[in-house]
C-alpha atoms as a PDB file:
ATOM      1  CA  UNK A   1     105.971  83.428  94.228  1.00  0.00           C
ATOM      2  CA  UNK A   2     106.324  83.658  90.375  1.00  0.00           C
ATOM      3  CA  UNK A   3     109.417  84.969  89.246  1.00  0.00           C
ATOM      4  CA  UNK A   4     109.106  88.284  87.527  1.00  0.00           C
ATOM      5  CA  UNK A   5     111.511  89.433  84.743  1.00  0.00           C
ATOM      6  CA  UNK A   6     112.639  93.171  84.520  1.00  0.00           C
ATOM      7  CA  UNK A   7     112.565  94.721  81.553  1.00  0.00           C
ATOM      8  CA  UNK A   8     113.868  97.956  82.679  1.00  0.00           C
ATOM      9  CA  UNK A   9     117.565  98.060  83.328  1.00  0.00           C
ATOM     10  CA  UNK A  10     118.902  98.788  86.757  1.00  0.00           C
ATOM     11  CA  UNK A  11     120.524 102.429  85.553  1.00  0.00           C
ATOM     12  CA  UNK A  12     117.729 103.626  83.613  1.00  0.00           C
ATOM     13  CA  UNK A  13     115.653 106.670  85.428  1.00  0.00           C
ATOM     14  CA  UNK A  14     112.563 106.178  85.459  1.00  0.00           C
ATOM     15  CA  UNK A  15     109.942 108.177  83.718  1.00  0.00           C
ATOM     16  CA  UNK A  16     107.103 107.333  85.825  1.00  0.00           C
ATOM     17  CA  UNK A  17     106.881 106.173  89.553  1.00  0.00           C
ATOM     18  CA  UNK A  18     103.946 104.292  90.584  1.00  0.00           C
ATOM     19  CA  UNK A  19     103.403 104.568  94.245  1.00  0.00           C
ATOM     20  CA  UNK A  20     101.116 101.209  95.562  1.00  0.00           C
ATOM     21  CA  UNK A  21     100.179 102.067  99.362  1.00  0.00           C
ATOM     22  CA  UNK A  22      99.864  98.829 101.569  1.00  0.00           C
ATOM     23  CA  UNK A  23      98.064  98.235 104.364  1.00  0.00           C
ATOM     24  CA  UNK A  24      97.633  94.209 105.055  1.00  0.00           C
ATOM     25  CA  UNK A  25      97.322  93.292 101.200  1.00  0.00           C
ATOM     26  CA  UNK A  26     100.036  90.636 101.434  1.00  0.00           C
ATOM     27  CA  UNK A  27      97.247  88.568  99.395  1.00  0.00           C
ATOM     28  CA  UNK A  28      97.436  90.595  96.522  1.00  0.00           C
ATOM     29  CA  UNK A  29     100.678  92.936  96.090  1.00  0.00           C
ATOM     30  CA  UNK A  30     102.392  90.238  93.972  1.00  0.00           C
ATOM     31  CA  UNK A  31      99.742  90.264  91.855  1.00  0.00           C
ATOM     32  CA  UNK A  32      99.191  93.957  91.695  1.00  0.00           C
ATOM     33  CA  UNK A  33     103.212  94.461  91.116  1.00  0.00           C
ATOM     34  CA  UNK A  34     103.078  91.881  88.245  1.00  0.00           C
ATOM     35  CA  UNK A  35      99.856  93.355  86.465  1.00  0.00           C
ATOM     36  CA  UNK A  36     101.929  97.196  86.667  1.00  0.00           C
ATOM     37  CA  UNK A  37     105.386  95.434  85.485  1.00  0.00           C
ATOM     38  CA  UNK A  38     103.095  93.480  82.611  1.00  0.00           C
ATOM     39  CA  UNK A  39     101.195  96.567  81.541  1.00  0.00           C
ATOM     40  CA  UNK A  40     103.426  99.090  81.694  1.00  0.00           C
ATOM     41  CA  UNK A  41     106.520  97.066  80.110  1.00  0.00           C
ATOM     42  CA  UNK A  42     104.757  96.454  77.048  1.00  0.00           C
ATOM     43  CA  UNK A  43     103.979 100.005  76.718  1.00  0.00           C
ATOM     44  CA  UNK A  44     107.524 100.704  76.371  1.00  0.00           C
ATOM     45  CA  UNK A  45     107.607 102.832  79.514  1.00  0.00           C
ATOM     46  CA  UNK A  46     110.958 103.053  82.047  1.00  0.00           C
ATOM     47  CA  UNK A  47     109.151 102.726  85.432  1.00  0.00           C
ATOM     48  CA  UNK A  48     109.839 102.338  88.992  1.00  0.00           C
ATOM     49  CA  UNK A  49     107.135 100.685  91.601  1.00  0.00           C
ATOM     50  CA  UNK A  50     107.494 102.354  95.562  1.00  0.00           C
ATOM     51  CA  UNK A  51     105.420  99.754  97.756  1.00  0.00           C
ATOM     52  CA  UNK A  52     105.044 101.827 101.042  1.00  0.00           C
ATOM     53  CA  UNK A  53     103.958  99.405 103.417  1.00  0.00           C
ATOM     54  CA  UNK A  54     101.495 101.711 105.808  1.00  0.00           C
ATOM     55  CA  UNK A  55     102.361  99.398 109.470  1.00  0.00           C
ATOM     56  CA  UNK A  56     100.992  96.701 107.695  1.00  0.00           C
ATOM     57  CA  UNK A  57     100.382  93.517 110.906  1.00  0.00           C
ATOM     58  CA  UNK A  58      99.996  90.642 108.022  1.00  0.00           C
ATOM     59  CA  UNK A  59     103.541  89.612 106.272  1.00  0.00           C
ATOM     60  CA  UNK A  60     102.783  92.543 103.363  1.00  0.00           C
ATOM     61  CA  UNK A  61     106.275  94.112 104.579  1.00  0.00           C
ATOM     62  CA  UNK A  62     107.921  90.608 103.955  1.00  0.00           C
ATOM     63  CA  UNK A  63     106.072  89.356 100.365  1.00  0.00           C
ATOM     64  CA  UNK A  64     107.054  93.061  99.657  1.00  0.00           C
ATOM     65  CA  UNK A  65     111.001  92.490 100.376  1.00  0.00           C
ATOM     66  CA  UNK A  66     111.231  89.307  98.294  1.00  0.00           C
ATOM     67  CA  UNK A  67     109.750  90.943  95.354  1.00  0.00           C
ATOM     68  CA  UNK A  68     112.311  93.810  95.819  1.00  0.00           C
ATOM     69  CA  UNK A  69     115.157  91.004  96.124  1.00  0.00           C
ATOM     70  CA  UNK A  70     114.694  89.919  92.325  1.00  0.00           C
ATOM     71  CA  UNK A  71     113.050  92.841  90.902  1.00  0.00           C
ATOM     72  CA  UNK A  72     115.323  96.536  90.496  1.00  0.00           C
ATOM     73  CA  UNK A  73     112.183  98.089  89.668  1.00  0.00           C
ATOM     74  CA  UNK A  74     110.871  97.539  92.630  1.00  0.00           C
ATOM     75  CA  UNK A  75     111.409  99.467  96.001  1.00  0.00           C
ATOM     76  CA  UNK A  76     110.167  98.893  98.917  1.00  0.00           C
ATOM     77  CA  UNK A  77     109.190 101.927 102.229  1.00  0.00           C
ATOM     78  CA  UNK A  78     108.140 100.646 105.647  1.00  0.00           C
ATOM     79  CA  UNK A  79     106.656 103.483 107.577  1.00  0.00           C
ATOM     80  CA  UNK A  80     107.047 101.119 110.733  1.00  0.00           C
ATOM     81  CA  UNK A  81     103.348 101.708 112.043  1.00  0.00           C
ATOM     82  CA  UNK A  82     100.098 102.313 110.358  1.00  0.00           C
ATOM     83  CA  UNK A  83      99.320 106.846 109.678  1.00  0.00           C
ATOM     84  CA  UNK A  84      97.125 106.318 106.719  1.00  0.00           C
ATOM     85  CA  UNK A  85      97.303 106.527 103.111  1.00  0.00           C
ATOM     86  CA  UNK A  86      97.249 110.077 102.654  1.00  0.00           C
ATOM     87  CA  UNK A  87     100.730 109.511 104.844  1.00  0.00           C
ATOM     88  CA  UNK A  88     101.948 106.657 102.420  1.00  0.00           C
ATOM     89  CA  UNK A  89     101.092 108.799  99.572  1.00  0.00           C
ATOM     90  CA  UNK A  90     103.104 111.378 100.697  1.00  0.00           C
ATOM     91  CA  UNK A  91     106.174 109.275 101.710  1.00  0.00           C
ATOM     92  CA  UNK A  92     105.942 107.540  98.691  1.00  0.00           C
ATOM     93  CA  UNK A  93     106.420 110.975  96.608  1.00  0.00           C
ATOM     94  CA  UNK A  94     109.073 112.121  98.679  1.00  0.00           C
ATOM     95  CA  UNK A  95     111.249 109.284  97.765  1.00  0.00           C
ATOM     96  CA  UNK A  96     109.786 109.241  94.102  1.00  0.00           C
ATOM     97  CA  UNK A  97     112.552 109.604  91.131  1.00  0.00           C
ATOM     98  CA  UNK A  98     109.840 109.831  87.778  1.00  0.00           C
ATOM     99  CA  UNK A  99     109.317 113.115  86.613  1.00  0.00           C
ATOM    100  CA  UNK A 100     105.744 111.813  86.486  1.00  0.00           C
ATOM    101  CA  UNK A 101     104.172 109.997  89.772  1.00  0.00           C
ATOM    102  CA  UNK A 102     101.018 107.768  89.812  1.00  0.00           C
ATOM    103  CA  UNK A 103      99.361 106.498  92.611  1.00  0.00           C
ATOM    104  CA  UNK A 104      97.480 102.942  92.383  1.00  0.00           C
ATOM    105  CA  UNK A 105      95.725 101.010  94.841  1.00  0.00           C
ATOM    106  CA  UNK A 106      96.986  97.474  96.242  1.00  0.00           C
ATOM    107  CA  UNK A 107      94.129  95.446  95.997  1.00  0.00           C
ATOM    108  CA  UNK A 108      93.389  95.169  91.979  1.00  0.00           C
ATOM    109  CA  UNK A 109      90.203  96.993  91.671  1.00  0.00           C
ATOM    110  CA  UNK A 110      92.010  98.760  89.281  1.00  0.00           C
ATOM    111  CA  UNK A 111      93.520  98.381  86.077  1.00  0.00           C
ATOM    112  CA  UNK A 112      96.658  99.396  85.094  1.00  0.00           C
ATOM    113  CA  UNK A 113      96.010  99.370  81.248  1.00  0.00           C
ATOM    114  CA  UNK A 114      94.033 102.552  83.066  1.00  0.00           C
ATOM    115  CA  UNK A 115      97.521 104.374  84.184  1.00  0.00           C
ATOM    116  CA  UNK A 116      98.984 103.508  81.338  1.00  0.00           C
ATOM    117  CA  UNK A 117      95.803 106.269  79.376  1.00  0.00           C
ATOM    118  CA  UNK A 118      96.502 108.553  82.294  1.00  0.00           C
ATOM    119  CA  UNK A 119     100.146 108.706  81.666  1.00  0.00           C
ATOM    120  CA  UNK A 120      99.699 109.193  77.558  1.00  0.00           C
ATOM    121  CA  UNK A 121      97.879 112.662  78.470  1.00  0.00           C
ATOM    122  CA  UNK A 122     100.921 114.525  79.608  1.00  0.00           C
ATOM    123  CA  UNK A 123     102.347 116.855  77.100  1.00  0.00           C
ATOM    124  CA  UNK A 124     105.004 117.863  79.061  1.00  0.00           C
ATOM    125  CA  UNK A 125     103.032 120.526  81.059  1.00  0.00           C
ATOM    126  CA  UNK A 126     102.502 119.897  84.765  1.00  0.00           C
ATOM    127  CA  UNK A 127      99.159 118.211  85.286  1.00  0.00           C
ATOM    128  CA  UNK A 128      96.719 116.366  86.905  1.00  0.00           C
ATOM    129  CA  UNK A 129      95.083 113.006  85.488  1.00  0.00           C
ATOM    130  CA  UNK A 130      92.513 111.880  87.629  1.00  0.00           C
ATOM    131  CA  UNK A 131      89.769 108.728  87.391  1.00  0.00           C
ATOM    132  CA  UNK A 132      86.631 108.346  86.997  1.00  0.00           C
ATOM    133  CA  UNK A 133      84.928 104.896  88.149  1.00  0.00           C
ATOM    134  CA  UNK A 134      82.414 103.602  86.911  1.00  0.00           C
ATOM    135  CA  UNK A 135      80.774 101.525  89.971  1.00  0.00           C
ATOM    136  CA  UNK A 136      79.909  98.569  88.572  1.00  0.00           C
ATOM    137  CA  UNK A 137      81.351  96.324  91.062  1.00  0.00           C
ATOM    138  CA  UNK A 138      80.313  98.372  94.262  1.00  0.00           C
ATOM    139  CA  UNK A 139      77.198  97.597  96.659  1.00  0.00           C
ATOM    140  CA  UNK A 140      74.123 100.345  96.210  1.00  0.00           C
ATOM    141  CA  UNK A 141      74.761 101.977  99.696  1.00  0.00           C
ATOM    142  CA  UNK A 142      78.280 102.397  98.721  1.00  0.00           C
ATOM    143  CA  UNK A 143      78.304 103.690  95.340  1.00  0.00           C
ATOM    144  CA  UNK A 144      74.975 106.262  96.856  1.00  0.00           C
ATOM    145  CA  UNK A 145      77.563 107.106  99.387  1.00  0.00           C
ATOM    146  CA  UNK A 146      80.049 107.707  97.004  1.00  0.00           C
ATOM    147  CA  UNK A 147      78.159 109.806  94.616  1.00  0.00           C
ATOM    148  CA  UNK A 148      76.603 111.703  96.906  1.00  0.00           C
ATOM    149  CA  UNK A 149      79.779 112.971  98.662  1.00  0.00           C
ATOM    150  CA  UNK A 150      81.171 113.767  94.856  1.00  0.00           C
ATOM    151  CA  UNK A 151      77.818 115.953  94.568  1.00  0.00           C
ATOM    152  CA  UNK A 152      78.402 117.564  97.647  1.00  0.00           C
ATOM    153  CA  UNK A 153      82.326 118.602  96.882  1.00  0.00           C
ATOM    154  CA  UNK A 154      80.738 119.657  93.107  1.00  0.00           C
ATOM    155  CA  UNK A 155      78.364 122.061  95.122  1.00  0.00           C
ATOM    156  CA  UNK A 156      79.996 123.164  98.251  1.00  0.00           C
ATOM    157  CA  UNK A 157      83.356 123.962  95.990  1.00  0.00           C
ATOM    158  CA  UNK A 158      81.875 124.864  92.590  1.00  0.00           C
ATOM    159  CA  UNK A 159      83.688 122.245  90.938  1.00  0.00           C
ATOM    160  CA  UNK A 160      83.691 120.164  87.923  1.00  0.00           C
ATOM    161  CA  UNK A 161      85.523 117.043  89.301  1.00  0.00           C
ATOM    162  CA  UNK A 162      83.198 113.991  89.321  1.00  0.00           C
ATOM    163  CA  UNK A 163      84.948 111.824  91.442  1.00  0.00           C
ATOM    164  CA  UNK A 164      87.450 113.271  93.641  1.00  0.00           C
ATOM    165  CA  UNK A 165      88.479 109.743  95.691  1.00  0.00           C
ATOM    166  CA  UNK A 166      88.931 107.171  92.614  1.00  0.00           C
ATOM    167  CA  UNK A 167      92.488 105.662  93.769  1.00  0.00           C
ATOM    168  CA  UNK A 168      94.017 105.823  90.663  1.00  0.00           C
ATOM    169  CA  UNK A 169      95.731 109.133  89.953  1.00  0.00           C
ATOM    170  CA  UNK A 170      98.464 110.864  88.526  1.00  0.00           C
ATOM    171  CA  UNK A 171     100.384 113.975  88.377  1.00  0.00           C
ATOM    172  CA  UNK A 172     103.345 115.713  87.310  1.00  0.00           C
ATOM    173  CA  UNK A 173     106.196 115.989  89.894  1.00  0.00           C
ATOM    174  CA  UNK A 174     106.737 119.150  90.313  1.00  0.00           C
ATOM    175  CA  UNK A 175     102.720 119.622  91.329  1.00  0.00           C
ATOM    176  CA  UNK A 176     102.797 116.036  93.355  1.00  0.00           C
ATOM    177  CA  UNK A 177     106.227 117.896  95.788  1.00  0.00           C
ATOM    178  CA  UNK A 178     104.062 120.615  96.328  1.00  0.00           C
ATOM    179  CA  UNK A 179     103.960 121.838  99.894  1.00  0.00           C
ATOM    180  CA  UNK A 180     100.226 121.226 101.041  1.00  0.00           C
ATOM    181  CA  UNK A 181      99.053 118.556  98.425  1.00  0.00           C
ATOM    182  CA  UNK A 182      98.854 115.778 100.698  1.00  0.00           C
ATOM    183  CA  UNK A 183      97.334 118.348 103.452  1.00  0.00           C
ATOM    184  CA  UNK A 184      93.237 117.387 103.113  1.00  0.00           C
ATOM    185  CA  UNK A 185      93.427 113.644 102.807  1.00  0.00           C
ATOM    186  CA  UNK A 186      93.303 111.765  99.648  1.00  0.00           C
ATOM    187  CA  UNK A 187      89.610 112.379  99.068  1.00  0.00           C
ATOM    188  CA  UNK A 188      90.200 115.913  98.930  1.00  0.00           C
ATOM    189  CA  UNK A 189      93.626 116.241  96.476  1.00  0.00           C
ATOM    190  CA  UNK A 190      92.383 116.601  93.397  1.00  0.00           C
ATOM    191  CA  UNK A 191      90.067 119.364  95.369  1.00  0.00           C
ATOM    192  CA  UNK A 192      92.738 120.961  96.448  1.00  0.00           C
ATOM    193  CA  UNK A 193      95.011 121.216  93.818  1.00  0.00           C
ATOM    194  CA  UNK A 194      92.136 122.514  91.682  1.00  0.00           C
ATOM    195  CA  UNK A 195      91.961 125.468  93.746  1.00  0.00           C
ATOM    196  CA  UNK A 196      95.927 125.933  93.247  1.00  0.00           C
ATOM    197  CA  UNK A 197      95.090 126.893  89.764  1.00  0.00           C
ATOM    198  CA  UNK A 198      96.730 123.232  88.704  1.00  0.00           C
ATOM    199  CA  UNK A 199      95.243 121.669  85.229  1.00  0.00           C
ATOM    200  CA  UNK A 200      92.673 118.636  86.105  1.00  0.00           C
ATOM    201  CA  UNK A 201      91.381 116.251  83.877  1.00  0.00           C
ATOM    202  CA  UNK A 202      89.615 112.989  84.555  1.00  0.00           C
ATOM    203  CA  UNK A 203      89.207 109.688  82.905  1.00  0.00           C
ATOM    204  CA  UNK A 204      87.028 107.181  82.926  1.00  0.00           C
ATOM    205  CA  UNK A 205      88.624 104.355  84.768  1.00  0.00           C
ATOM    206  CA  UNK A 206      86.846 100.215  85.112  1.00  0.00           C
ATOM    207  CA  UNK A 207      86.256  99.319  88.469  1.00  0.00           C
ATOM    208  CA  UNK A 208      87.070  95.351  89.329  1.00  0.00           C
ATOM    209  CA  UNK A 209      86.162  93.316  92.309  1.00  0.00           C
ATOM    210  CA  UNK A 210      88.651  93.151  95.029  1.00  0.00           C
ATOM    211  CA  UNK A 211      91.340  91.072  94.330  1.00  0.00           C
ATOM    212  CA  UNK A 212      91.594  89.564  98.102  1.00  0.00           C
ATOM    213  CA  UNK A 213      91.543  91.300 101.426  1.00  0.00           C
ATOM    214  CA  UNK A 214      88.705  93.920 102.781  1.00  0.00           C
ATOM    215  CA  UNK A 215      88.154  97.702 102.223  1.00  0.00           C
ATOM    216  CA  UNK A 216      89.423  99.763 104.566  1.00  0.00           C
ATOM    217  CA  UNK A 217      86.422 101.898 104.789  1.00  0.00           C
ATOM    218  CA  UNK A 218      83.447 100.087 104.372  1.00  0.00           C
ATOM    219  CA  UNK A 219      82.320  97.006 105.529  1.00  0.00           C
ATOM    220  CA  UNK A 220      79.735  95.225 102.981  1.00  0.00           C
ATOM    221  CA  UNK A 221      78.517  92.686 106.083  1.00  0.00           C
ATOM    222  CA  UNK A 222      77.049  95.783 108.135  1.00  0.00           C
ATOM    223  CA  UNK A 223      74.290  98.329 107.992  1.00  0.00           C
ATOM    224  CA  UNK A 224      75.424 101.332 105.742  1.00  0.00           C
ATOM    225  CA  UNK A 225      79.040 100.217 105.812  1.00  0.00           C
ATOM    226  CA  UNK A 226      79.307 100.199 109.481  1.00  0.00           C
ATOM    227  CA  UNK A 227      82.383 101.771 111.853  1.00  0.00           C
ATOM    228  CA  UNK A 228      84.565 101.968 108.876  1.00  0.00           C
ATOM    229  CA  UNK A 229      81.769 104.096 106.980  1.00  0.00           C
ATOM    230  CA  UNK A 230      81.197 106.381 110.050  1.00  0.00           C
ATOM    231  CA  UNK A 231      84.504 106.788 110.688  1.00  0.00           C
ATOM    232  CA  UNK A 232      85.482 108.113 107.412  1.00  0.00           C
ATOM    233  CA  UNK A 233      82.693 110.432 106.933  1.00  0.00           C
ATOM    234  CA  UNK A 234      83.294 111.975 110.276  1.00  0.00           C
ATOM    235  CA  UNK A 235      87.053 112.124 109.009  1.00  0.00           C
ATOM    236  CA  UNK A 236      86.352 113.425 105.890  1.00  0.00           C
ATOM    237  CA  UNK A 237      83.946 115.773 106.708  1.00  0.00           C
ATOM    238  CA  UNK A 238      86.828 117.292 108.972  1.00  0.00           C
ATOM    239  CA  UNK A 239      89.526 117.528 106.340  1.00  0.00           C
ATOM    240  CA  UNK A 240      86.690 119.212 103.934  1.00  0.00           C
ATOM    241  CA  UNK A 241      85.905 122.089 106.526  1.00  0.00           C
ATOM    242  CA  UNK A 242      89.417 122.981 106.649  1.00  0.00           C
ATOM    243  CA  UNK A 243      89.647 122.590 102.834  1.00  0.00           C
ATOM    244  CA  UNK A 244      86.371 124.971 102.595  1.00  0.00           C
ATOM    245  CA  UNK A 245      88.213 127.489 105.512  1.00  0.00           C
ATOM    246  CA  UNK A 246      91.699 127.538 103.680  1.00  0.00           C
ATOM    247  CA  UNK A 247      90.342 128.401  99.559  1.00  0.00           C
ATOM    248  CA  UNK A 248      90.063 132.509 100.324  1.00  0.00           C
ATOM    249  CA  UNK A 249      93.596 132.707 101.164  1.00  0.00           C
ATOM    250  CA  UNK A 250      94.463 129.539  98.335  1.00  0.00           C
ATOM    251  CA  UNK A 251      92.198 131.350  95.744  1.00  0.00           C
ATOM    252  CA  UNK A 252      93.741 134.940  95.961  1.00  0.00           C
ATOM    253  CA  UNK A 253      97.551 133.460  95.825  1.00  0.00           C
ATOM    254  CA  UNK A 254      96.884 131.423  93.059  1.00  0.00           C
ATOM    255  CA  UNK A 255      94.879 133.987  90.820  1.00  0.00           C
END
């Protein structure tokens, strides 16, 4: 494991906290922890990195733990058992000392030179800064999958968010502590928080190949992303009905 240096002394508080949810990317979390440190050093930024391992069964937890050992930006959350990332995201926060928290996926289909333009947008007044991808690296079915599920949110809600499950967010703390944000799934946040009355913007954001490892939600091998596919849909589709049930009484508090 390469050694990385820290450029951000042990007593400084941290401006932003970047919260990397984990499940089974022990091939790539070094990696993704040294791009963030790289990136986000040079821009002169005091930082802290929460790795919530999500009941990771590879050694994630343990390549996780001996990057904490030599780097004080680094800390590390084991939830013990796998509940899903909207769980991890919300653990993550919880524990979160930035007055500005960003979320950013494990597996290096994103960059963080991307973050970095999300976190220059804040002016000091609570906000959302949400990506944008641009799908070059993902299969047809996917990105049609995708896009048509950002249509559908656009329609059913009355929305101008364009892509409401890019992982690679972030968001002022005060909005980010909020009681229900994590309440709809990740997919469904940005959503959400819209109809809190909460300031969204987006950003176009590059979309890499997969550093190592396998989605968690589609499967490239089988027909129209297989189980993992189905399985989200049907979960999704859930989470949006009692996002669609919930905005009368959300809309008229938040007037």
């Amino acid at each position: 494991m390469a050694q990385i240096e820290s450029s951000t002394p042990e007593h400084t508080a941290p401006q932003i906290s970047i919260i990397i949810p984990a499940f089974n990317e022990q091939e790539s979390i070094v990696a993704c922890v040294q791009e963030i440190h790289s990136v986000f050093a040079d821009a002169g930024y005091a930082f802290e990195i929460l790795v919530v391992n999500d009941g990771s069964t590879d050694n994630t937890l343990e390549v996780s733990a001996k990057l904490k050992s030599h780097c004080p930006f680094v800390r590390v959350i084991d939830l013990g058992r796998n509940y899903g990332k909207n769980v991890a995201l919300s653990e993550g926060t919880k524990r979160a000392k930035g007055d500005i928290i960003a979320f950013f996926d494990a597996d290096l289909q994103y960059d963080a030179h991307d973050l970095v333009r999300m976190i220059k947008v804040f002016d000091g007044s609570p906000k959302v800064v949400s990506g944008r991808r641009d799908y070059r690296t993902y299969e047809t079915v996917r990105t049609s999958i995708s896009k048509t599920y950002n249509g559908l949110l656009k329609v059913i809600l009355r929305m101008p968010i364009s892509d409401s499950n890019c992982g690679i967010k972030a968001m002022s703390k005060v909005i980010a502590e909020s009681a229900k944000t994590f309440s709809f799934a990740s997919p469904l946040m940005v959503p959400y928080l819209k109809v809190r009355g909460h300031k969204i913007e987006e950003l176009p954001v590059r979309l890499r190949q997969r550093h190592a490892g396998t989605s968690k939600h589609y499967d490239a091998n089988a027909f129209f992303g297989g189980w993992k596919t189905f399985r989200s849909i049907s979960y999704h589709s859930i989470m949006l009905l009692g996002l669609m049930l919930s905005i009368p009484l959300e809309s008229r508090m938040y007037r």
